[in-house]
N, C-alpha and C. Protein backbone atom coordinates (compact mmCIF):
# COMPACT_ATOMS: atom_id res chain seq x y z
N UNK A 1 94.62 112.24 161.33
CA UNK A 1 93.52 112.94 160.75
C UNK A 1 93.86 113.26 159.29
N UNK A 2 93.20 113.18 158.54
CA UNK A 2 93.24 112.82 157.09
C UNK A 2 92.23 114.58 156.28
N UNK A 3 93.03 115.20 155.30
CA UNK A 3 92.40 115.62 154.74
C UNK A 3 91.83 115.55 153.42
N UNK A 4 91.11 116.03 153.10
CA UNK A 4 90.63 115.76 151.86
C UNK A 4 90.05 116.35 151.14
N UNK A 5 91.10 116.88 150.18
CA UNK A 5 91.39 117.95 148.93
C UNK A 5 90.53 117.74 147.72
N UNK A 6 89.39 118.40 147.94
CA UNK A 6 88.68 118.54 146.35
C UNK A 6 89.10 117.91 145.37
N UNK A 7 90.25 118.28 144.88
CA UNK A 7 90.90 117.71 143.44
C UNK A 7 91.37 116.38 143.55
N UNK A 8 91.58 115.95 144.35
CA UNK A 8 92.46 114.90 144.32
C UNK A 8 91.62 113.89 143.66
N UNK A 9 90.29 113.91 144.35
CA UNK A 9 89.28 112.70 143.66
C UNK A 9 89.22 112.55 141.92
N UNK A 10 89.21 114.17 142.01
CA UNK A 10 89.41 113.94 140.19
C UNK A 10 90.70 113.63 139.75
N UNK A 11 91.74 114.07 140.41
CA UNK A 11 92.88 114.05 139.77
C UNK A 11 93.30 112.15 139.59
N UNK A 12 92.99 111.42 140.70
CA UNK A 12 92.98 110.24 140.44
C UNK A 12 92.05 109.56 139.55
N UNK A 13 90.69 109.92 139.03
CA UNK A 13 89.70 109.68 137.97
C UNK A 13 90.22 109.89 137.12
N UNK A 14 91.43 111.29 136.66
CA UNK A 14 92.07 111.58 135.49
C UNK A 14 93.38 111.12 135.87
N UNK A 15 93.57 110.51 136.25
CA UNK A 15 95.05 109.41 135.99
C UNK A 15 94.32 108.09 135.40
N UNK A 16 93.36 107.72 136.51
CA UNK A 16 92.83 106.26 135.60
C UNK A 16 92.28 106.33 134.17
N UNK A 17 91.87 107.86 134.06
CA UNK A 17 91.34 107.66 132.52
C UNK A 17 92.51 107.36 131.46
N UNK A 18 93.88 107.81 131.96
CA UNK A 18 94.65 108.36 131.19
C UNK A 18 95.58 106.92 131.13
N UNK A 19 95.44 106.46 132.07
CA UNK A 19 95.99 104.63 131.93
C UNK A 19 95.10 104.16 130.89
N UNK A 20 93.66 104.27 130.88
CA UNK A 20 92.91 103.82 130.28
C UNK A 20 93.13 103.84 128.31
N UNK A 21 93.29 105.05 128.46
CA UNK A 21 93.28 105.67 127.39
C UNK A 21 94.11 104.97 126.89
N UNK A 22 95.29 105.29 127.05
CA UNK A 22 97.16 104.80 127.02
C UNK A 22 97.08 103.30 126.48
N UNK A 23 96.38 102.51 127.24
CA UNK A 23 96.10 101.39 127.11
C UNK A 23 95.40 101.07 125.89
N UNK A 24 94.53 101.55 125.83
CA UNK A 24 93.81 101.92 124.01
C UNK A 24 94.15 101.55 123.30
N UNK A 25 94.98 103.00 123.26
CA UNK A 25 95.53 103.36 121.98
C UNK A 25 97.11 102.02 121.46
N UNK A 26 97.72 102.08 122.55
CA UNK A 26 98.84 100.85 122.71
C UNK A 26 97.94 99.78 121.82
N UNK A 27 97.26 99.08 122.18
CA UNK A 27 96.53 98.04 122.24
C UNK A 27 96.16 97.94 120.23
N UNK A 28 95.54 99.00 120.05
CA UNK A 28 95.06 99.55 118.61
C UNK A 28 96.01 99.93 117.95
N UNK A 29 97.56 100.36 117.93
CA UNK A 29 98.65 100.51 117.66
C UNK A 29 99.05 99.13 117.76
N UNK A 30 99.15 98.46 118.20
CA UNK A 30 100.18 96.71 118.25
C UNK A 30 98.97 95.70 117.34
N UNK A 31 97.74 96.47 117.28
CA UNK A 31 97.34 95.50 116.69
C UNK A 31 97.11 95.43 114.83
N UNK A 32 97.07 97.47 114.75
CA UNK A 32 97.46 97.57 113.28
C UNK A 32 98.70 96.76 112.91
N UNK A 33 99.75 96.74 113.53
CA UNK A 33 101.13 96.84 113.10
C UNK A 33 101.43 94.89 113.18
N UNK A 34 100.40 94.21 113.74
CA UNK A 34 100.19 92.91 113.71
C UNK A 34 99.57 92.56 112.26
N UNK A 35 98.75 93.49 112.12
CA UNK A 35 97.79 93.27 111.07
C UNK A 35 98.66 93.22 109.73
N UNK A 36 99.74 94.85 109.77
CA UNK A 36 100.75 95.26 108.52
C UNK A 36 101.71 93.93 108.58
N UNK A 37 102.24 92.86 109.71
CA UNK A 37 103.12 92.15 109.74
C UNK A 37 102.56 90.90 109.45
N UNK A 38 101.21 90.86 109.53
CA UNK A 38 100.36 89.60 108.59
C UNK A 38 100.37 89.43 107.27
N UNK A 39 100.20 90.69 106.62
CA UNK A 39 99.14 91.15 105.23
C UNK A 39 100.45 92.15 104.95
N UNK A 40 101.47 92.22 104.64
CA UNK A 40 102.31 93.78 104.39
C UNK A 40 102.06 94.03 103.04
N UNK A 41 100.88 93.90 102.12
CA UNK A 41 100.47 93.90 101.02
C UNK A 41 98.90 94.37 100.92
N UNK A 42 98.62 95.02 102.25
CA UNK A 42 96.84 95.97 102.20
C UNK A 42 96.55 96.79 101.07
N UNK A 43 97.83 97.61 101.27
CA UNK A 43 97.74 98.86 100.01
C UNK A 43 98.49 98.14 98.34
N UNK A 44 98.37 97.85 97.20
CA UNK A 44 98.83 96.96 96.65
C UNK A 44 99.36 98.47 95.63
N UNK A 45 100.35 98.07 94.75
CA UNK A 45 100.52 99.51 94.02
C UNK A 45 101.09 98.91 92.81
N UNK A 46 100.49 99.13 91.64
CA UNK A 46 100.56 98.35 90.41
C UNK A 46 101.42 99.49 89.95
N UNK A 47 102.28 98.85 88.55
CA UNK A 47 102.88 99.23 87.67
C UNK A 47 101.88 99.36 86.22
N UNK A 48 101.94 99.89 85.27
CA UNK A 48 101.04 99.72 84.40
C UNK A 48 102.35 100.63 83.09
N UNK A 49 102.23 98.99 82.04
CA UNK A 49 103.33 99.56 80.85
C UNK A 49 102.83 99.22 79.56
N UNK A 50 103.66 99.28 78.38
CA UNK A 50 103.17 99.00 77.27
C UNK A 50 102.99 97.18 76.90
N UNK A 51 101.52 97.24 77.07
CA UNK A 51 100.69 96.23 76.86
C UNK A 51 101.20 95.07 78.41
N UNK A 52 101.32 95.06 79.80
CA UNK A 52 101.29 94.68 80.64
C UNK A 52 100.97 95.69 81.83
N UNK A 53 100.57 94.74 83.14
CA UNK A 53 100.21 95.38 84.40
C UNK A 53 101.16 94.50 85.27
N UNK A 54 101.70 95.23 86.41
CA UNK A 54 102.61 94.45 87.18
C UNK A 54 102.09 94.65 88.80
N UNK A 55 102.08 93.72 89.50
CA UNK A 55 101.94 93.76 91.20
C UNK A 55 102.81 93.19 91.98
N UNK A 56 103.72 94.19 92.66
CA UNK A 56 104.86 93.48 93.86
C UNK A 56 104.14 93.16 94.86
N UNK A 57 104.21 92.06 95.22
CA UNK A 57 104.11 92.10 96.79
C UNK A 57 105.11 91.69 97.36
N UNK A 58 105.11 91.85 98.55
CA UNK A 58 106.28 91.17 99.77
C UNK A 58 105.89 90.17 100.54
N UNK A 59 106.87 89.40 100.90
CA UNK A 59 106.07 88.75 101.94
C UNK A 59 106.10 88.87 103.10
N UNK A 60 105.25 87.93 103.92
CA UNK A 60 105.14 88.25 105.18
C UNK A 60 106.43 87.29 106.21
N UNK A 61 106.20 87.70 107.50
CA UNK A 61 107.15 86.83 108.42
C UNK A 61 107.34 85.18 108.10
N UNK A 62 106.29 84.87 107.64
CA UNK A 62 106.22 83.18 107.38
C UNK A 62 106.62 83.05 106.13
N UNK A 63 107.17 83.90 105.46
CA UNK A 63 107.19 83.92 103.47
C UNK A 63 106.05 83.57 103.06
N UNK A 64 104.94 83.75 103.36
CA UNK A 64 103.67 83.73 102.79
C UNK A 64 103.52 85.20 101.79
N UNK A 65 102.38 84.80 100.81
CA UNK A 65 102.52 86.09 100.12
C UNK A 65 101.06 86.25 100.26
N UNK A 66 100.88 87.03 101.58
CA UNK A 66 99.21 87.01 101.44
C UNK A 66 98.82 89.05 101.32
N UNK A 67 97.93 89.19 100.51
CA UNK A 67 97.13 90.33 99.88
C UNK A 67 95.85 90.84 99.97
N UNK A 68 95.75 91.93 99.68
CA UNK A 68 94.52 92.53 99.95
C UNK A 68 93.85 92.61 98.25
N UNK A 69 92.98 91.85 97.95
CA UNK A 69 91.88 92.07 96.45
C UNK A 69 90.61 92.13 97.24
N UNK A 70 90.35 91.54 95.57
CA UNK A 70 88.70 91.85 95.36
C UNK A 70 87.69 90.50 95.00
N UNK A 71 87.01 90.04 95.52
CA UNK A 71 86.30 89.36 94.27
C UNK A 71 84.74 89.54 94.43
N UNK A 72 84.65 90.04 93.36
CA UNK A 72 83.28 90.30 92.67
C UNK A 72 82.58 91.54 93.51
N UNK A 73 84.39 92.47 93.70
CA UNK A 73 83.96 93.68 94.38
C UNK A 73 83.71 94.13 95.42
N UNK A 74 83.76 92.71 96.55
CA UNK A 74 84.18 93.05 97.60
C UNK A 74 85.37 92.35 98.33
N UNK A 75 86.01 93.19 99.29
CA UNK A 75 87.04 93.12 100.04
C UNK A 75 87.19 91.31 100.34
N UNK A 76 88.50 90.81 100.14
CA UNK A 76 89.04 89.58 100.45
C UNK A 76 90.18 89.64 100.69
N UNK A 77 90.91 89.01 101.66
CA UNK A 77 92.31 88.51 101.96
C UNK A 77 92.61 87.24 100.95
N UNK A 78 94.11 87.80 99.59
CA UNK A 78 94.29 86.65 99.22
C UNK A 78 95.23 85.90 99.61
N UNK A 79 95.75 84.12 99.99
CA UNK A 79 96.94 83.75 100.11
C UNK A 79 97.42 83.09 98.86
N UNK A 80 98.46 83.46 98.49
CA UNK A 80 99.24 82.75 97.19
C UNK A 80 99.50 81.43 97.27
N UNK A 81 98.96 80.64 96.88
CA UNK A 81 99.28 79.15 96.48
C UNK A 81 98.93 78.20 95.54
N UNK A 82 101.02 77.62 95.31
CA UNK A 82 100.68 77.67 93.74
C UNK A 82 100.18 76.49 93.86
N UNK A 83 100.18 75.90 94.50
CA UNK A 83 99.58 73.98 95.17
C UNK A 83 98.38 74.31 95.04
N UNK A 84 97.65 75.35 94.99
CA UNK A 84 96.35 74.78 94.81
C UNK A 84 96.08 75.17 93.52
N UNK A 85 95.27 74.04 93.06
CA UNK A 85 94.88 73.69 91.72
C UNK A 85 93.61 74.88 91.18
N UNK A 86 92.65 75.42 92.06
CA UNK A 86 91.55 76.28 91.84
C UNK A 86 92.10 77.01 92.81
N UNK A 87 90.72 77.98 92.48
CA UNK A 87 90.92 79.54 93.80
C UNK A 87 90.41 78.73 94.75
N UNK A 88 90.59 78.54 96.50
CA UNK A 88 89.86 78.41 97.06
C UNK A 88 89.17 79.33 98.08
N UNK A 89 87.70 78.92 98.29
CA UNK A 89 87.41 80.08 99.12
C UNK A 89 86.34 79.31 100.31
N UNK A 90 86.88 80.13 101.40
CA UNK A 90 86.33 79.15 102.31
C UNK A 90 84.28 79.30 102.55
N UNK A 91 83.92 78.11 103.10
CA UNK A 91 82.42 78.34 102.91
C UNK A 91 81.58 79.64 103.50
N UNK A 92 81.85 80.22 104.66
CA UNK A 92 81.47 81.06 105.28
C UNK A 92 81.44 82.10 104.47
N UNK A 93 82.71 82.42 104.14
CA UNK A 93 82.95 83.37 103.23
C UNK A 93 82.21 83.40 101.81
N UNK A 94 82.17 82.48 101.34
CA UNK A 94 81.73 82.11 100.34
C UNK A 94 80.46 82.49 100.22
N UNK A 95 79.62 82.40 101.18
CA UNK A 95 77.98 82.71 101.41
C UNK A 95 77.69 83.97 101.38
N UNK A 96 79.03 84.48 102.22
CA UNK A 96 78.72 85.89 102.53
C UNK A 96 78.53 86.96 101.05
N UNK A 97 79.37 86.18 100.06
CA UNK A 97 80.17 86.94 98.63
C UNK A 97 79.09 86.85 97.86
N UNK A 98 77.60 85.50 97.98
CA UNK A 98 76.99 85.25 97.49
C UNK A 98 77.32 84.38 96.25
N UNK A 99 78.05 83.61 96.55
CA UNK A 99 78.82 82.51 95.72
C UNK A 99 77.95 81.44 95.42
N UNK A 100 77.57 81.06 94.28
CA UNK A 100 76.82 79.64 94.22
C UNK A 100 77.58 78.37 94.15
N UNK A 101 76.94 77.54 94.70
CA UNK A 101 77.48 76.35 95.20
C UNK A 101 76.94 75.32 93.92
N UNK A 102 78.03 74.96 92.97
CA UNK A 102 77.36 73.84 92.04
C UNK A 102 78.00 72.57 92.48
N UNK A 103 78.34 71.83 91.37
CA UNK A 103 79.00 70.29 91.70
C UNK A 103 79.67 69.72 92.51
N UNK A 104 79.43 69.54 93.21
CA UNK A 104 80.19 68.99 94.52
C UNK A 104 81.48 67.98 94.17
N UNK A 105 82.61 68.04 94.22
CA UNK A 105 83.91 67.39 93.96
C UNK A 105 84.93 67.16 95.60
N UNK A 106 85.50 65.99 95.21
CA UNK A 106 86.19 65.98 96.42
C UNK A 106 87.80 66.38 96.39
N UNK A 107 88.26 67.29 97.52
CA UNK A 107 89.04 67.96 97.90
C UNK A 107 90.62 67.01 98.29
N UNK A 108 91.29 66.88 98.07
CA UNK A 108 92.54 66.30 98.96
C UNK A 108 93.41 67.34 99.51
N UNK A 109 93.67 67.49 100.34
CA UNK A 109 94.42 68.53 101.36
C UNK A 109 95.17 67.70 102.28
N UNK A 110 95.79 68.73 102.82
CA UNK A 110 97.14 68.25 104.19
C UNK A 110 96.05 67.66 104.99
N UNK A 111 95.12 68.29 105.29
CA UNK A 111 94.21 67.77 106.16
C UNK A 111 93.28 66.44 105.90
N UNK A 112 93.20 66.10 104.79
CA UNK A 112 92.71 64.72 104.46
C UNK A 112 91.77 65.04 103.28
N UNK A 113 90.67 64.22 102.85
CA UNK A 113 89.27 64.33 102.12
C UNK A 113 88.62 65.06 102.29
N UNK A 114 87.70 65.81 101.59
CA UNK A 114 87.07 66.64 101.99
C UNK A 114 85.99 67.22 100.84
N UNK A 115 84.24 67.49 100.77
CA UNK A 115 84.03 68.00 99.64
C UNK A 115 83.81 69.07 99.55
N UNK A 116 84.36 69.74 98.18
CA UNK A 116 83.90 71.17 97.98
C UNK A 116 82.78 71.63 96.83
N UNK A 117 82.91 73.00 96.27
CA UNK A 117 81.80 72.77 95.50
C UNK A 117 82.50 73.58 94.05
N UNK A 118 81.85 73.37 93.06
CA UNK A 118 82.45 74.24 91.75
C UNK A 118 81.65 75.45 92.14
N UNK A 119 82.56 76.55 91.72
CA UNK A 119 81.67 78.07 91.50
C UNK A 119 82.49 78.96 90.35
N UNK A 120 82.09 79.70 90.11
CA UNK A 120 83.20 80.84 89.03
C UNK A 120 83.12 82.59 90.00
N UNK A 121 84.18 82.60 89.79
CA UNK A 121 83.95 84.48 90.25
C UNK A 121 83.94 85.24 88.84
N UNK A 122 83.22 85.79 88.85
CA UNK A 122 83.08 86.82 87.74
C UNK A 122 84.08 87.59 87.52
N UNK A 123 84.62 88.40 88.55
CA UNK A 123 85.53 89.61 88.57
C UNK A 123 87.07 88.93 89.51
N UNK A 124 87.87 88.83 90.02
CA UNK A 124 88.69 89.13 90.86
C UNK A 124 89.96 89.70 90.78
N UNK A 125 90.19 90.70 91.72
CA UNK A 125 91.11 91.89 91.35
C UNK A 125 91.79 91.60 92.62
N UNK A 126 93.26 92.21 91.90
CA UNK A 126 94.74 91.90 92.87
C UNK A 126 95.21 93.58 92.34
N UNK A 127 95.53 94.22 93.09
CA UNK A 127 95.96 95.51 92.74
C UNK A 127 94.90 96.20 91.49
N UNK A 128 95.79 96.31 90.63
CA UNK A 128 95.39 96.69 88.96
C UNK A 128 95.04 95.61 87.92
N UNK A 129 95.43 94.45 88.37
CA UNK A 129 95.16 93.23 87.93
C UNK A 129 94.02 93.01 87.74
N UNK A 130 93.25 92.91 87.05
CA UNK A 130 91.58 91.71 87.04
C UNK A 130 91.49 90.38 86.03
N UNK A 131 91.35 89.20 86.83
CA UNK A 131 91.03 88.60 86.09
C UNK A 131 89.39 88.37 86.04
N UNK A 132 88.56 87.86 84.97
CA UNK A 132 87.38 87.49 84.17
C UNK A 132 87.00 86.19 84.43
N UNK A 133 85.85 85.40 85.06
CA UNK A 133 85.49 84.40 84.81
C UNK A 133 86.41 83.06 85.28
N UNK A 134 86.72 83.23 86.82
CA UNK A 134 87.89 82.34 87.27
C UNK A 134 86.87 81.59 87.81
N UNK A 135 88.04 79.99 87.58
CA UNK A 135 87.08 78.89 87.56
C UNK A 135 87.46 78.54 89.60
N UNK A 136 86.55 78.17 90.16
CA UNK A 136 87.13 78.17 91.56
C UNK A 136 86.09 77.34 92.64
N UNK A 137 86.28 77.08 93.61
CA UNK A 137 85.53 76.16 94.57
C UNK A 137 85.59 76.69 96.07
N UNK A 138 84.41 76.32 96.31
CA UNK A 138 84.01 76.86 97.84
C UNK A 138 84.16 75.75 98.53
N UNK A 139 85.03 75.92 99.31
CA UNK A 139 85.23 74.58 100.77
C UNK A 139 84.97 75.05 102.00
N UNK A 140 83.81 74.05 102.49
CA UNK A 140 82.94 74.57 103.49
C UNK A 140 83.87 74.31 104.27
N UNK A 141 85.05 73.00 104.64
CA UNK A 141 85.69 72.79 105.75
C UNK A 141 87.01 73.70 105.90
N UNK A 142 86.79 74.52 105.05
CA UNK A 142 88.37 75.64 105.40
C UNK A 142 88.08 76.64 106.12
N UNK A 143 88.98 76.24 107.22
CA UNK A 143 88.40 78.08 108.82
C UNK A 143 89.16 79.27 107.43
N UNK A 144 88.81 80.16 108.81
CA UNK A 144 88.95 81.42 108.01
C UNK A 144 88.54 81.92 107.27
N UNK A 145 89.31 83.66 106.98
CA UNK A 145 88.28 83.98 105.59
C UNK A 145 89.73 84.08 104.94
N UNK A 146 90.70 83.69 104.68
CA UNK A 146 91.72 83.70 103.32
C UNK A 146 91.77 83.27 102.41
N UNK A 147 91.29 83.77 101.20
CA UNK A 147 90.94 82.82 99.76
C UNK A 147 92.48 82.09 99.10
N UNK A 148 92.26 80.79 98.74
CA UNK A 148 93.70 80.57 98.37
C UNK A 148 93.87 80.60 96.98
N UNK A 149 94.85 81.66 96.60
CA UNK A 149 94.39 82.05 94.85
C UNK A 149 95.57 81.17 94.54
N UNK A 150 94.89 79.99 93.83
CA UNK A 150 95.35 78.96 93.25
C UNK A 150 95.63 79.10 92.05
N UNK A 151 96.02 78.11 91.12
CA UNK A 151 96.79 78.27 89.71
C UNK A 151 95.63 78.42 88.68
N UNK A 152 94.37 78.29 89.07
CA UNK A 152 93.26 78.65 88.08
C UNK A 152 92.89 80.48 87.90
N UNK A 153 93.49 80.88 88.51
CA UNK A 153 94.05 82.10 88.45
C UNK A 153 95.85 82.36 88.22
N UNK A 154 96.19 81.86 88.41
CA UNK A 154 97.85 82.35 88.54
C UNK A 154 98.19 81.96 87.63
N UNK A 155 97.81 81.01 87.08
CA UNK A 155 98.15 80.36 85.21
C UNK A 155 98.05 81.61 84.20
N UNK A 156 97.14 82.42 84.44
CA UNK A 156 97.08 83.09 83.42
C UNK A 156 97.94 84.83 83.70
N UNK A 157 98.98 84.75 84.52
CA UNK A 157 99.93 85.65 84.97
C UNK A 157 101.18 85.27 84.93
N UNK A 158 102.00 86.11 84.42
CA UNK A 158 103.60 85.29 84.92
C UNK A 158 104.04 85.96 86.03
N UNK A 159 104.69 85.42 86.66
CA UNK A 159 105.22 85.51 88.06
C UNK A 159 106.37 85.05 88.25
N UNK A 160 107.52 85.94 89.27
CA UNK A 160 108.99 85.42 89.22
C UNK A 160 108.97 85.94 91.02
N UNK A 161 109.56 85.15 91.93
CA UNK A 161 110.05 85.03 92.92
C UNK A 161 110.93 85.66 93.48
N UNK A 162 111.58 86.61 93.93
CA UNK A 162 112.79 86.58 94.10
C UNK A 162 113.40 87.53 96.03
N UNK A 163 113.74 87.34 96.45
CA UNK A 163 114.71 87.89 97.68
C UNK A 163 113.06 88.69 98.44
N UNK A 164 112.29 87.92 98.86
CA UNK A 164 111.04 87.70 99.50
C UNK A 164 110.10 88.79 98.89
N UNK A 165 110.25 88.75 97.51
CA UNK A 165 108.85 89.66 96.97
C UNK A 165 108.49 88.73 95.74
N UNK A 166 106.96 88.85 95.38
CA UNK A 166 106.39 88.23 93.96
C UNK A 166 106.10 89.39 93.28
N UNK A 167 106.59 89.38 91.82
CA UNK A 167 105.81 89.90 90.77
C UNK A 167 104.77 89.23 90.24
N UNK A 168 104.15 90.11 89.93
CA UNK A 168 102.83 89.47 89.32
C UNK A 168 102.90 90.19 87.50
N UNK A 169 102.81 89.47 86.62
CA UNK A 169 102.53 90.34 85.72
C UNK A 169 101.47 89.94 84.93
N UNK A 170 100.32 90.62 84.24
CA UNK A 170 99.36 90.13 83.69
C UNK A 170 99.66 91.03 81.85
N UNK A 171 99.49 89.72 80.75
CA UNK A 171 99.92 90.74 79.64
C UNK A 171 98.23 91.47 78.99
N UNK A 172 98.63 92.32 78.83
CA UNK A 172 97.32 93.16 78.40
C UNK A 172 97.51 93.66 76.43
N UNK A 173 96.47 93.76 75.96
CA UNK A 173 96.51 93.41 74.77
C UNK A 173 96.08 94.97 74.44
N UNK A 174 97.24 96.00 73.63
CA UNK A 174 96.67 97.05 72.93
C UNK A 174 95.81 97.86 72.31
């Protein structure tokens, strides 16, 4: 014969909530800290000296040097690469930024042929950094949203490498 204690029903409703919960928060905790071990460059923190601006980043687990900017003011993930010849930005993204799509040119990548399109960003910002009027292309066939800030931007910064961080320095005129 079995009794059966008022509380207990809740007390087991408040254990499952509390797995529940637990589970959550775990879940939302491993996935920030996935996110910081992707991107360890969200928060970017410039230097600013006489007549230059400087941006460290670090890199990530893969030695990638990927960042948190801007272009044309809103939020983008950038990846550093000096292989690519323009900024690239993938098409989806591209639509979303309100990017116009001009001359269509063809692409060579790891992945083969491919066409993209000419566009310019007006603004794009890396920390404290902005560059003006970067010349760049929207490729509809690139997944993701990671823009690849290519040497049509990075040309006009010096940059030194060293024991898994990039400087960035941009010279600024008095």
């Amino acid at each position: 014969m079995s009794q059966n204690t008022p509380g207990r029903g809740v007390g087991k409703v408040m254990l499952i909530v509390a797995w529940a919960l637990g589970l959550f928060l775990a879940t939302r905790y491993f996935g920030q800290w996935q996110d910081a071990q992707r991107n360890p460059n969200q928060a970017i923190s410039s230097h600013q000296g006489a007549g230059f601006i400087e941006v460290q980043l670090a890199s990530n687990g893969q030695g990638h040097f990927l960042a948190s900017g801007q272009i044309n003011g809103q939020a983008v993930a950038f990846l550093l690469d000096t292989g690519a010849t323009d900024v690239a930005v993938p098409g989806d993204l591209a639509e979303r930024l309100g990017l116009k799509r001009g001359a269509p040119v063809s692409l060579h990548t790891a992945n083969g042929t491919s066409t993209g399109y000419r566009t310019h960003l007006a603004r794009l910002q890396l920390g404290d950094i902005v560059l003006q009027d970067v010349r760049a292309l929207v490729a509809p066939g690139m997944d993701g949203d990671e823009v690849l800030l290519g040497m049509s931007a990075l040309k006009q910064l010096e940059f030194t490498q060293r024991d898994g961080t990039l400087l960035l320095r941009q010279t600024t005129t008095p």
